[in-house]
PDB file of N, CA and C in Angstrom:
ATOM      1  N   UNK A   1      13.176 -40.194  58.228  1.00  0.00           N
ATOM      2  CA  UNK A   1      12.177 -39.541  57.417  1.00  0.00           C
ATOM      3  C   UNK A   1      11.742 -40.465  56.309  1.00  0.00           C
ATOM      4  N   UNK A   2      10.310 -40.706  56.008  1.00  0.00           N
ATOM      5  CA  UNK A   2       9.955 -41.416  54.912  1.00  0.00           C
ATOM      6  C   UNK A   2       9.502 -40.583  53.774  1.00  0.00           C
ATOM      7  N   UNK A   3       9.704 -41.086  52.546  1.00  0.00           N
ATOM      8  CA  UNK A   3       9.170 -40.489  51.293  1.00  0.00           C
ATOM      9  C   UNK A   3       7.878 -40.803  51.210  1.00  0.00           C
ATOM     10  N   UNK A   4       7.142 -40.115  51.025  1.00  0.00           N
ATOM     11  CA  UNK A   4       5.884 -40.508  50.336  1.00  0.00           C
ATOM     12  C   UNK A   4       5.643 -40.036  49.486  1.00  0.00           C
ATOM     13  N   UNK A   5       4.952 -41.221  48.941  1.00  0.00           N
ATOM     14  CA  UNK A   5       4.545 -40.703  46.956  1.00  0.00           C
ATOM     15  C   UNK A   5       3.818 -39.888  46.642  1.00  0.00           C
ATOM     16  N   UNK A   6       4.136 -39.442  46.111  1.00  0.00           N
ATOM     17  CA  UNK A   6       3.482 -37.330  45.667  1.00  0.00           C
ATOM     18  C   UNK A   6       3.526 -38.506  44.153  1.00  0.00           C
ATOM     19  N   UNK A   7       1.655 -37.815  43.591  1.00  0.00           N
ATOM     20  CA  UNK A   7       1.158 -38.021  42.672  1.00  0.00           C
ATOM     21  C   UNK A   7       1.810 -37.305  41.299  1.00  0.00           C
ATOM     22  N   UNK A   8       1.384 -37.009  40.576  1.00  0.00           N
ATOM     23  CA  UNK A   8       1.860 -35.588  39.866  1.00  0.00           C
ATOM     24  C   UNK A   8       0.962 -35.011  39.312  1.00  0.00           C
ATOM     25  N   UNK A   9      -0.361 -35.318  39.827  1.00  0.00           N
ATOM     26  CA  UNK A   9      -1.322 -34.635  39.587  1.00  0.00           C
ATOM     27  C   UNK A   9      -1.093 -33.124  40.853  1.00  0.00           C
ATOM     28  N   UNK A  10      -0.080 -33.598  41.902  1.00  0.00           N
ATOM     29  CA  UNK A  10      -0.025 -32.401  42.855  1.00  0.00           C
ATOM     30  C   UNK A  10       1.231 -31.518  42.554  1.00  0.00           C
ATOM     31  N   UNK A  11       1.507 -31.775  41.425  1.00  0.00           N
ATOM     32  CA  UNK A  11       2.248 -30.763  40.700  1.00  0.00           C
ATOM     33  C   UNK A  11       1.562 -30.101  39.401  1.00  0.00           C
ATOM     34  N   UNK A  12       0.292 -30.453  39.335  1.00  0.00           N
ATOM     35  CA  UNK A  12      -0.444 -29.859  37.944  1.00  0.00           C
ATOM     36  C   UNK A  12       0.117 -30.112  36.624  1.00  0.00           C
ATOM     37  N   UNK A  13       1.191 -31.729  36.886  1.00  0.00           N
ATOM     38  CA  UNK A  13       1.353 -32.430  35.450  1.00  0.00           C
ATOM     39  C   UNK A  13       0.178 -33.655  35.400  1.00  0.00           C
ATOM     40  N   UNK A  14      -0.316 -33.847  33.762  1.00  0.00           N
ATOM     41  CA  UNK A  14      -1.507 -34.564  34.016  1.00  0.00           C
ATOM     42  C   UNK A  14      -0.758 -35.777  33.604  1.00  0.00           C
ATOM     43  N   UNK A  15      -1.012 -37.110  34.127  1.00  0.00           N
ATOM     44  CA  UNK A  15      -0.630 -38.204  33.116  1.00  0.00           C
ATOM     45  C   UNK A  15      -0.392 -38.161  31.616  1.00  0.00           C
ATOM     46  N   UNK A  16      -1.539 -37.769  31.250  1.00  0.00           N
ATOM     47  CA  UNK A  16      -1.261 -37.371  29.633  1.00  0.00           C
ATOM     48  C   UNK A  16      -0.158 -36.915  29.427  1.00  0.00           C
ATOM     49  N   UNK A  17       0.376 -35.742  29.698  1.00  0.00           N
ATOM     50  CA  UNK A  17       1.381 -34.924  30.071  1.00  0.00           C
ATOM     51  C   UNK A  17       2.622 -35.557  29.891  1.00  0.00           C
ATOM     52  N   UNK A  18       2.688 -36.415  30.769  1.00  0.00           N
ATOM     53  CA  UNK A  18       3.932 -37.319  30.552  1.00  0.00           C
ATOM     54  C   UNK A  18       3.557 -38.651  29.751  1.00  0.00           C
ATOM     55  N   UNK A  19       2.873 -38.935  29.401  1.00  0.00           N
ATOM     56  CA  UNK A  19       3.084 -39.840  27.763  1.00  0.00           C
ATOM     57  C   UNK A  19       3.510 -38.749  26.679  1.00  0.00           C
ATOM     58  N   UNK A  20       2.804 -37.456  26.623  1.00  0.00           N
ATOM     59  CA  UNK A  20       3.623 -36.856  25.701  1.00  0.00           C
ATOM     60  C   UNK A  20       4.964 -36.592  25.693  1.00  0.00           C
ATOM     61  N   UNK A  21       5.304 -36.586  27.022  1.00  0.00           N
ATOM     62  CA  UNK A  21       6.794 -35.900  26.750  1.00  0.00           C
ATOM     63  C   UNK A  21       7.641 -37.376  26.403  1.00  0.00           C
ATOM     64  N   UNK A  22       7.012 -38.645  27.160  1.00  0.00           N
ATOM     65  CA  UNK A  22       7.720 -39.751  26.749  1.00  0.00           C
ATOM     66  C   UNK A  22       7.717 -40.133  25.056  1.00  0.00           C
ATOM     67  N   UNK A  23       6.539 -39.456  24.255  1.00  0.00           N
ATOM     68  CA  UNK A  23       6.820 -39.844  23.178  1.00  0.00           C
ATOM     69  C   UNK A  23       7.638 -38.670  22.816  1.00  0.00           C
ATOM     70  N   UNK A  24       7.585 -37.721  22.753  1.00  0.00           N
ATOM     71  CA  UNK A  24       8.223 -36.428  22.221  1.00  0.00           C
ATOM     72  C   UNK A  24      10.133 -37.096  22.511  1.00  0.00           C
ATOM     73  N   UNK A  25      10.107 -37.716  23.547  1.00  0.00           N
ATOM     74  CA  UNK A  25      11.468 -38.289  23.696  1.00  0.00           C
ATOM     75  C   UNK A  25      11.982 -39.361  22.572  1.00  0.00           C
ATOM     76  N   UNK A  26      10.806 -40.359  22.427  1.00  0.00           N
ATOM     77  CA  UNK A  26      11.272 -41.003  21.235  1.00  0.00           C
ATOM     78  C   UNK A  26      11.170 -40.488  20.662  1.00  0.00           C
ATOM     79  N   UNK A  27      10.413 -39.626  19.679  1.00  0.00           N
ATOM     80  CA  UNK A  27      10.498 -39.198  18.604  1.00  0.00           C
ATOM     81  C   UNK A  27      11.782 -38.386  18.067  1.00  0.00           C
ATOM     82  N   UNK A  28      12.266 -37.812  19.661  1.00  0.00           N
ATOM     83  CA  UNK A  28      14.011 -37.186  19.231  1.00  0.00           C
ATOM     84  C   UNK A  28      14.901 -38.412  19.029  1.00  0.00           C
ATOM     85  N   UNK A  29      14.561 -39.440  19.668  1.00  0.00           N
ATOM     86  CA  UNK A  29      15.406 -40.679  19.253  1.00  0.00           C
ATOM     87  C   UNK A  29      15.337 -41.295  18.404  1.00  0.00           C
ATOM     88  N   UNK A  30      13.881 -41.303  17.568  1.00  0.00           N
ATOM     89  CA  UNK A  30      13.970 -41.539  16.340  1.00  0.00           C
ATOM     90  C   UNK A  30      14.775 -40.866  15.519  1.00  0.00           C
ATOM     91  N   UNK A  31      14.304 -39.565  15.501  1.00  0.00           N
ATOM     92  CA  UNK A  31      15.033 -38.343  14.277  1.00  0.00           C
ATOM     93  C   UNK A  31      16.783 -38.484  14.945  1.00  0.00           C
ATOM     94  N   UNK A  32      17.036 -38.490  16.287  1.00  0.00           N
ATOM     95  CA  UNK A  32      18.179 -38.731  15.798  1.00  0.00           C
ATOM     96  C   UNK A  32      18.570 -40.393  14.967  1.00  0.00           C
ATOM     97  N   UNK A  33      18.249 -41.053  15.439  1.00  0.00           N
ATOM     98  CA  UNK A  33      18.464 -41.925  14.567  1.00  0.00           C
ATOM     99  C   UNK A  33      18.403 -42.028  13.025  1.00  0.00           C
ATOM    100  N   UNK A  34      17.002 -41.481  12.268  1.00  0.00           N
ATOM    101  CA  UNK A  34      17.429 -41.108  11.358  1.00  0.00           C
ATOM    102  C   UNK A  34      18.766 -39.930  10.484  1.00  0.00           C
ATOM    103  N   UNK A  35      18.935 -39.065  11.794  1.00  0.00           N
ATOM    104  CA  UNK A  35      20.003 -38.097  11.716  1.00  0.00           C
ATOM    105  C   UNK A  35      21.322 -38.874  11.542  1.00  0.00           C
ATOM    106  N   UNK A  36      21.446 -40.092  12.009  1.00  0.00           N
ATOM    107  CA  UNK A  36      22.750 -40.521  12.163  1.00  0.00           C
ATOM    108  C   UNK A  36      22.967 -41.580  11.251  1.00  0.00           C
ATOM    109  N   UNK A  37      21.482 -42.215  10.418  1.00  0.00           N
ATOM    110  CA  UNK A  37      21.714 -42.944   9.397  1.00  0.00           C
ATOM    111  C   UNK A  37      22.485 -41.903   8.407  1.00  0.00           C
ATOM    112  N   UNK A  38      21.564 -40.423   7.768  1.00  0.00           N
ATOM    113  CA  UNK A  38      21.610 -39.501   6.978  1.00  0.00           C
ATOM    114  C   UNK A  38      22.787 -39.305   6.958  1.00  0.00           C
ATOM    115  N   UNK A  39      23.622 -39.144   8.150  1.00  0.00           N
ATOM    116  CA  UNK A  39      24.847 -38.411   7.985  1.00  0.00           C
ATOM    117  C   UNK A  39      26.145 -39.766   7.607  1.00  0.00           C
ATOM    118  N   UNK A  40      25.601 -41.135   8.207  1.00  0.00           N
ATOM    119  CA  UNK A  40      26.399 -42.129   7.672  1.00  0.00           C
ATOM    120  C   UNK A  40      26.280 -41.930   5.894  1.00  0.00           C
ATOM    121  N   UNK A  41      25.355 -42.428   5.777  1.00  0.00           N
ATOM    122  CA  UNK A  41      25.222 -42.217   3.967  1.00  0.00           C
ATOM    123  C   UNK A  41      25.911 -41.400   3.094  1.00  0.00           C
ATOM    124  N   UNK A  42      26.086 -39.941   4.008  1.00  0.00           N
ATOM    125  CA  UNK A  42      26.947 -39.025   3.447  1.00  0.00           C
ATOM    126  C   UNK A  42      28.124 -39.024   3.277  1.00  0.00           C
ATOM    127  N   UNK A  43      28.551 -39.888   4.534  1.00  0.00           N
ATOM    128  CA  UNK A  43      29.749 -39.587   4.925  1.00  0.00           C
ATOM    129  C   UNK A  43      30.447 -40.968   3.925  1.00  0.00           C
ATOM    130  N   UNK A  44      29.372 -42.151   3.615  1.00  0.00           N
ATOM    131  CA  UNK A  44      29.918 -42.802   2.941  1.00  0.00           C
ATOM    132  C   UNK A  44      30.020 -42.657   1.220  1.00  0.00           C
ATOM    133  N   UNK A  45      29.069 -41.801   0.670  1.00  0.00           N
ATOM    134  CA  UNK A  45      29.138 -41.124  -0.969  1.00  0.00           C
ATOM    135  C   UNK A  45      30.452 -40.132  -0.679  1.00  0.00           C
ATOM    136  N   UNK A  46      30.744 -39.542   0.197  1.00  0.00           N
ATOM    137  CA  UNK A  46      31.961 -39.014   0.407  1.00  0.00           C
ATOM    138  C   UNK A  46      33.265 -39.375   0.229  1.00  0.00           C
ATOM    139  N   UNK A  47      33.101 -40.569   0.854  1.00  0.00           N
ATOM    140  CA  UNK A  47      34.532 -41.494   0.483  1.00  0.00           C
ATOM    141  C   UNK A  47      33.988 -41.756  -0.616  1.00  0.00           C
ATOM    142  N   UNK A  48      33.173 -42.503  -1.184  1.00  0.00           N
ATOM    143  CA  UNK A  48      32.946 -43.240  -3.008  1.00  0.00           C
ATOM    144  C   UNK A  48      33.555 -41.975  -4.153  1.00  0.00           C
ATOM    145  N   UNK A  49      33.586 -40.770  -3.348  1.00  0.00           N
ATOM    146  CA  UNK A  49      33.467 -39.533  -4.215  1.00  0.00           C
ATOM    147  C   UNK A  49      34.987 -39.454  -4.252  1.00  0.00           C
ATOM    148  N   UNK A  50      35.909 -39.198  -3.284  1.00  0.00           N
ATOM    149  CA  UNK A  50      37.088 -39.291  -3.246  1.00  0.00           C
ATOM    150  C   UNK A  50      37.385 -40.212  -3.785  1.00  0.00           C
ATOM    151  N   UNK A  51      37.119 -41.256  -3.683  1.00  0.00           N
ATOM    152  CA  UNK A  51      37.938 -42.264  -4.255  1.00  0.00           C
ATOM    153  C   UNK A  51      37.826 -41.918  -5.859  1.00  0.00           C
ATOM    154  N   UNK A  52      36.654 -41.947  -6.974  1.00  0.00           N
ATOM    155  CA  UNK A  52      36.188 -41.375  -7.989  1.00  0.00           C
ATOM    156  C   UNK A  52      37.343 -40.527  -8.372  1.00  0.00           C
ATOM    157  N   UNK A  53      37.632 -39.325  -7.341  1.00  0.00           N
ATOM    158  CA  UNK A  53      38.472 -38.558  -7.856  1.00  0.00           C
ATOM    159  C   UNK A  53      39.692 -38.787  -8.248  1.00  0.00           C
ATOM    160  N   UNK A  54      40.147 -39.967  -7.141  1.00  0.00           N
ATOM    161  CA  UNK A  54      41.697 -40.039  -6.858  1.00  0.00           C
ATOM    162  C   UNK A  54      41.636 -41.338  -8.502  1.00  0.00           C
ATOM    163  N   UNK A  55      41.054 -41.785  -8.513  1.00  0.00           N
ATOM    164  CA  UNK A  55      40.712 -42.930 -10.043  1.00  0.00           C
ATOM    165  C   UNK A  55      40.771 -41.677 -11.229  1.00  0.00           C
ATOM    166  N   UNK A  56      40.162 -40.580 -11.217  1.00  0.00           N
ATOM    167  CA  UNK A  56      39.916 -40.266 -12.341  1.00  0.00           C
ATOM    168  C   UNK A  56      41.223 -39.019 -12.440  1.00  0.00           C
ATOM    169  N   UNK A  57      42.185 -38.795 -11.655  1.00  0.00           N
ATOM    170  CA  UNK A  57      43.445 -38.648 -11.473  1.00  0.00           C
ATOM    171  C   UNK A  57      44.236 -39.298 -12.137  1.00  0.00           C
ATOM    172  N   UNK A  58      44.135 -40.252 -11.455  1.00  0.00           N
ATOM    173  CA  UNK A  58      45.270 -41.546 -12.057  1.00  0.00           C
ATOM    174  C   UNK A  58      44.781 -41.577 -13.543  1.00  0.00           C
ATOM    175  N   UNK A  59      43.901 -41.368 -13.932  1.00  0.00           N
ATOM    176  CA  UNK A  59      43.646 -41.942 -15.227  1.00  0.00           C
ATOM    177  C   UNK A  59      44.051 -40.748 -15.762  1.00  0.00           C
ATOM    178  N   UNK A  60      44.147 -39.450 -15.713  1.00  0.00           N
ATOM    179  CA  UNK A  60      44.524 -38.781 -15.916  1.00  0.00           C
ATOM    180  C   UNK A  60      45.987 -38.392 -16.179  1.00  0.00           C
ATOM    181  N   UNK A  61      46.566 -38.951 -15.503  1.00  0.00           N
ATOM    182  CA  UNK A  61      47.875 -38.930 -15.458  1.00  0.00           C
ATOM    183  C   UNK A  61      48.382 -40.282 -16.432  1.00  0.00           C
ATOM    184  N   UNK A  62      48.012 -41.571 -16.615  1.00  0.00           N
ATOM    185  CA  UNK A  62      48.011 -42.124 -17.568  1.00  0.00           C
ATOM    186  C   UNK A  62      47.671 -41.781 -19.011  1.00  0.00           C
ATOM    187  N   UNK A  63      46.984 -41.040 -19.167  1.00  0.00           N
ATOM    188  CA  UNK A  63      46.381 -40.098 -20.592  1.00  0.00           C
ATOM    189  C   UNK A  63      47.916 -39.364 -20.509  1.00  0.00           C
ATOM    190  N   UNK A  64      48.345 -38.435 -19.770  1.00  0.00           N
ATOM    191  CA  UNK A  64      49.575 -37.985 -20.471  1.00  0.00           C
ATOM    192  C   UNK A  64      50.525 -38.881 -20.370  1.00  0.00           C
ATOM    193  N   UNK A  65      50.571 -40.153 -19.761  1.00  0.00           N
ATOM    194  CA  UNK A  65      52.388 -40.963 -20.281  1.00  0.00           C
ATOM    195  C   UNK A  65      52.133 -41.089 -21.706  1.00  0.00           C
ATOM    196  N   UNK A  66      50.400 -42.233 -22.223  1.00  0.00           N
ATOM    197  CA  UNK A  66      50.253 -42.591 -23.327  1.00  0.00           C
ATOM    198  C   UNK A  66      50.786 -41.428 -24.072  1.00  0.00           C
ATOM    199  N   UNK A  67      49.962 -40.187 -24.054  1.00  0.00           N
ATOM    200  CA  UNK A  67      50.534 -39.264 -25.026  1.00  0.00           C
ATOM    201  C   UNK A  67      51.804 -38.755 -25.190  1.00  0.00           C
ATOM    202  N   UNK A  68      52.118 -38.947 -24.302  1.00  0.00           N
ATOM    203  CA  UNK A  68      53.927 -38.652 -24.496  1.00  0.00           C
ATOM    204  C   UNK A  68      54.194 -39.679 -25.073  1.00  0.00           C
ATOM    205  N   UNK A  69      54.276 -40.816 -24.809  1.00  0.00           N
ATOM    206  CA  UNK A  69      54.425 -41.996 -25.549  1.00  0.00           C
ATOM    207  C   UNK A  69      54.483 -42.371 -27.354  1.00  0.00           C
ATOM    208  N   UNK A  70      53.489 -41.688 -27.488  1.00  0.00           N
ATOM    209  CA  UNK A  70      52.417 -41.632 -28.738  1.00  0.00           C
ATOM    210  C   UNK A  70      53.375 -40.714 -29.596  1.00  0.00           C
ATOM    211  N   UNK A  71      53.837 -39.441 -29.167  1.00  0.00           N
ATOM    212  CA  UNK A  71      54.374 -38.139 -29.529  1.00  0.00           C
ATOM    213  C   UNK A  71      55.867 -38.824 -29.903  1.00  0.00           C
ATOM    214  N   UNK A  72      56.399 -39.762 -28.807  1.00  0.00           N
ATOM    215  CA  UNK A  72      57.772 -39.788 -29.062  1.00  0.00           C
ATOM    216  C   UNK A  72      57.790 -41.086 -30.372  1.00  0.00           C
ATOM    217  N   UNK A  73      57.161 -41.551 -30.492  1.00  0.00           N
ATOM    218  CA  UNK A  73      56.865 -42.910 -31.531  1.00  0.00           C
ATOM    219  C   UNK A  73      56.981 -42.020 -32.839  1.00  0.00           C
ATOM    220  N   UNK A  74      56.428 -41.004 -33.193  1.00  0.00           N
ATOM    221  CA  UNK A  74      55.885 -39.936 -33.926  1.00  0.00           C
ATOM    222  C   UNK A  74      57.085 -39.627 -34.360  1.00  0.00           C
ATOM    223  N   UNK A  75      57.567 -38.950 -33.782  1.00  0.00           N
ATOM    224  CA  UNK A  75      58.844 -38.478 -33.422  1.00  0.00           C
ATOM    225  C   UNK A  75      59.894 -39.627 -34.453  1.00  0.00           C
ATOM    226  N   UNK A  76      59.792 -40.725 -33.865  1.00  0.00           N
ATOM    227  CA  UNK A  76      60.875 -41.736 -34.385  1.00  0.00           C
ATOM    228  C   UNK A  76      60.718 -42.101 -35.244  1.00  0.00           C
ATOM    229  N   UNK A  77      59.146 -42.468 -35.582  1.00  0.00           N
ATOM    230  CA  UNK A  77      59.139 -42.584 -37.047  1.00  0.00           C
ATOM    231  C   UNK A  77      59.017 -41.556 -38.344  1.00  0.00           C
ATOM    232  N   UNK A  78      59.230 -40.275 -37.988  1.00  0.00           N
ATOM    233  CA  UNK A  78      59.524 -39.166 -39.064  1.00  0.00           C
ATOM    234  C   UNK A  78      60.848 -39.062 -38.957  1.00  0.00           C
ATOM    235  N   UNK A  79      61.556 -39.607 -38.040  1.00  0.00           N
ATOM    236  CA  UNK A  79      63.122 -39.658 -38.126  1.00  0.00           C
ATOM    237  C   UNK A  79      63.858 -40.654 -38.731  1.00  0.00           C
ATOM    238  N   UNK A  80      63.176 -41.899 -38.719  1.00  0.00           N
ATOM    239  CA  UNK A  80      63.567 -43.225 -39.691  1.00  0.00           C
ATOM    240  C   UNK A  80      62.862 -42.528 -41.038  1.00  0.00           C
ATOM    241  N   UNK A  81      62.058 -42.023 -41.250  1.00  0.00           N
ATOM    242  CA  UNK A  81      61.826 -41.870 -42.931  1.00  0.00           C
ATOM    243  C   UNK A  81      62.438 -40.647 -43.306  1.00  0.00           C
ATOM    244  N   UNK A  82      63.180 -40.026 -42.788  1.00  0.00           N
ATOM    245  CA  UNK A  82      63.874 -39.121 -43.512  1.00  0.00           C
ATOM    246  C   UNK A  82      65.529 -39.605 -43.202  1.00  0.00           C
ATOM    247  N   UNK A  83      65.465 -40.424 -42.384  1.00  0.00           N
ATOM    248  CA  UNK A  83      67.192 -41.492 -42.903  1.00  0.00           C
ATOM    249  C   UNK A  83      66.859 -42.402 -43.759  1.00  0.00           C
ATOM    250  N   UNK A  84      65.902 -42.526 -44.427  1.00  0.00           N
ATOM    251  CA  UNK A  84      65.393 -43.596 -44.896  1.00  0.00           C
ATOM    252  C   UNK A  84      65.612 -42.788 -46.489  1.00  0.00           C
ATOM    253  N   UNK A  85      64.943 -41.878 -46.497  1.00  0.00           N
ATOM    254  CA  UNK A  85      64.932 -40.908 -47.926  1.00  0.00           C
ATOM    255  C   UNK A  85      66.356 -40.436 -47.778  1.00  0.00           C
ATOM    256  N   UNK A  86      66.801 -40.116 -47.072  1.00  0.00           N
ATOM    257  CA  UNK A  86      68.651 -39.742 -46.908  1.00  0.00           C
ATOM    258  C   UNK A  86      69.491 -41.270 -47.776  1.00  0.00           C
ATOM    259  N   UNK A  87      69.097 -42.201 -47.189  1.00  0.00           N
ATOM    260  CA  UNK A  87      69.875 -43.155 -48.055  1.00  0.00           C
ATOM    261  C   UNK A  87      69.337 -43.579 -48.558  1.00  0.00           C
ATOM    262  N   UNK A  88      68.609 -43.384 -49.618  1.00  0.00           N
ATOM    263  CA  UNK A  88      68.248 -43.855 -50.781  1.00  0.00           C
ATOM    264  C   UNK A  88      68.778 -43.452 -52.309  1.00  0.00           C
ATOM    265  N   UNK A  89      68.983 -42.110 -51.899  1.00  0.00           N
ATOM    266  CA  UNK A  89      70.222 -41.735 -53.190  1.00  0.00           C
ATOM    267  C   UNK A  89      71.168 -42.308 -53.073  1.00  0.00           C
ATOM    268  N   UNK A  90      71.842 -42.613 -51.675  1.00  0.00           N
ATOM    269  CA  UNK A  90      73.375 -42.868 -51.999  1.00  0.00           C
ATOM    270  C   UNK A  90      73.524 -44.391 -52.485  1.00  0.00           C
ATOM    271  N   UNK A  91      72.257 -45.136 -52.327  1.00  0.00           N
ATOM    272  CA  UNK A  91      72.052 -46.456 -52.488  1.00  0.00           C
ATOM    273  C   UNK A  91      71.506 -47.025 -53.714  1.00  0.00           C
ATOM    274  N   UNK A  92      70.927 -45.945 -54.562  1.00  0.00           N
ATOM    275  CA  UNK A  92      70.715 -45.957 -56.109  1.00  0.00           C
ATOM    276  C   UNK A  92      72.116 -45.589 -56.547  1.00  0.00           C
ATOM    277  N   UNK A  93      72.901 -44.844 -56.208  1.00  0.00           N
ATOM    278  CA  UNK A  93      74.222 -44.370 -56.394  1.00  0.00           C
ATOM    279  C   UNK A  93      75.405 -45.443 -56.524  1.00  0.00           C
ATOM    280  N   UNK A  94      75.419 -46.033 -55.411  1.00  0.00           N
ATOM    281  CA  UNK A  94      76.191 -47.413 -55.504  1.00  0.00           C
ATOM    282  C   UNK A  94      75.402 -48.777 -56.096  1.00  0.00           C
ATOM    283  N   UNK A  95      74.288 -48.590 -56.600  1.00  0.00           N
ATOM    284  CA  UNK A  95      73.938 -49.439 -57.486  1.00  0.00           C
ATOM    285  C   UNK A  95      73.824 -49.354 -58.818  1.00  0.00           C
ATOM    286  N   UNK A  96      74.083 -48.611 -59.214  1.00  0.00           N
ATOM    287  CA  UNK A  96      74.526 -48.098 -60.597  1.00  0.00           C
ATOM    288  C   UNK A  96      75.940 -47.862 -60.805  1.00  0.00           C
ATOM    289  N   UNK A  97      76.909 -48.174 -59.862  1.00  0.00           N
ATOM    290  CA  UNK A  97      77.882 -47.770 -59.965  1.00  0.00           C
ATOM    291  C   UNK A  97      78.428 -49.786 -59.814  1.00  0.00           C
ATOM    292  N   UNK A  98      77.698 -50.227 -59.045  1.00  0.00           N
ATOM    293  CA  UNK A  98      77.490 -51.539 -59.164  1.00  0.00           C
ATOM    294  C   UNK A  98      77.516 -52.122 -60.453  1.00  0.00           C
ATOM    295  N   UNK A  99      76.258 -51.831 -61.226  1.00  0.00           N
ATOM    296  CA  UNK A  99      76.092 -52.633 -62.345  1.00  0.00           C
ATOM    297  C   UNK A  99      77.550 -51.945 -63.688  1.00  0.00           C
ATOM    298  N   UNK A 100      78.136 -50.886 -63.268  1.00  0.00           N
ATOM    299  CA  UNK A 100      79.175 -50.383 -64.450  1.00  0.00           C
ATOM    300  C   UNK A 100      80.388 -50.917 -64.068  1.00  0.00           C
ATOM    301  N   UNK A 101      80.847 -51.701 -63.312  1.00  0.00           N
ATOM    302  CA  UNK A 101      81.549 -52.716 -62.604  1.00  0.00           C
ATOM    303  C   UNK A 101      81.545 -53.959 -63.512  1.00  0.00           C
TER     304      UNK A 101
END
């Protein structure tokens, strides 16, 4: 059996017909293409965004060592000035007791 070429005008598609659908095809291959740039872009501010977060975490968590840090310094030095005012009487005390010597 041989094929013979059937037009497609004997199917009542016109040539035209099929340039449109051939462009209507690119044009889905365009948009997807733009679809798949769009969704790269996203997908890459996505990670920039996470990362942002996981940075502004950490920095976060550095803000409270400093301040603990800060607090305990605080701490030590209201504790040296009141051993500090603690011996200072007893040290005017033995210096006067010094000079009656």
């Amino acid at each position: 059996m041989s094929t013979l070429p059937v037009s497609c005008c004997a199917y009542g598609i016109s040539p035209g017909a099929r340039l449109e659908r051939n462009g209507a095809a690119e044009q889905g291959t365009e948009r997807a293409e733009r679809l798949h740039d769009s969704l790269a872009a996203v997908t890459a501010l996505l990670v920039q965004l996470q990362q942002v977060a996981a940075a502004a975490e950490e920095q976060s968590a550095l803000a409270e060592i400093i301040s603990e840090s800060v607090t305990r310094v605080r701490r030590i030095r209201e504790q040296s000035a009141t051993a500090s005012e603690q011996t200072a009487a007893p040290s005017a005390e033995l210096a006067r007791l010094g000079v009656e010597l």
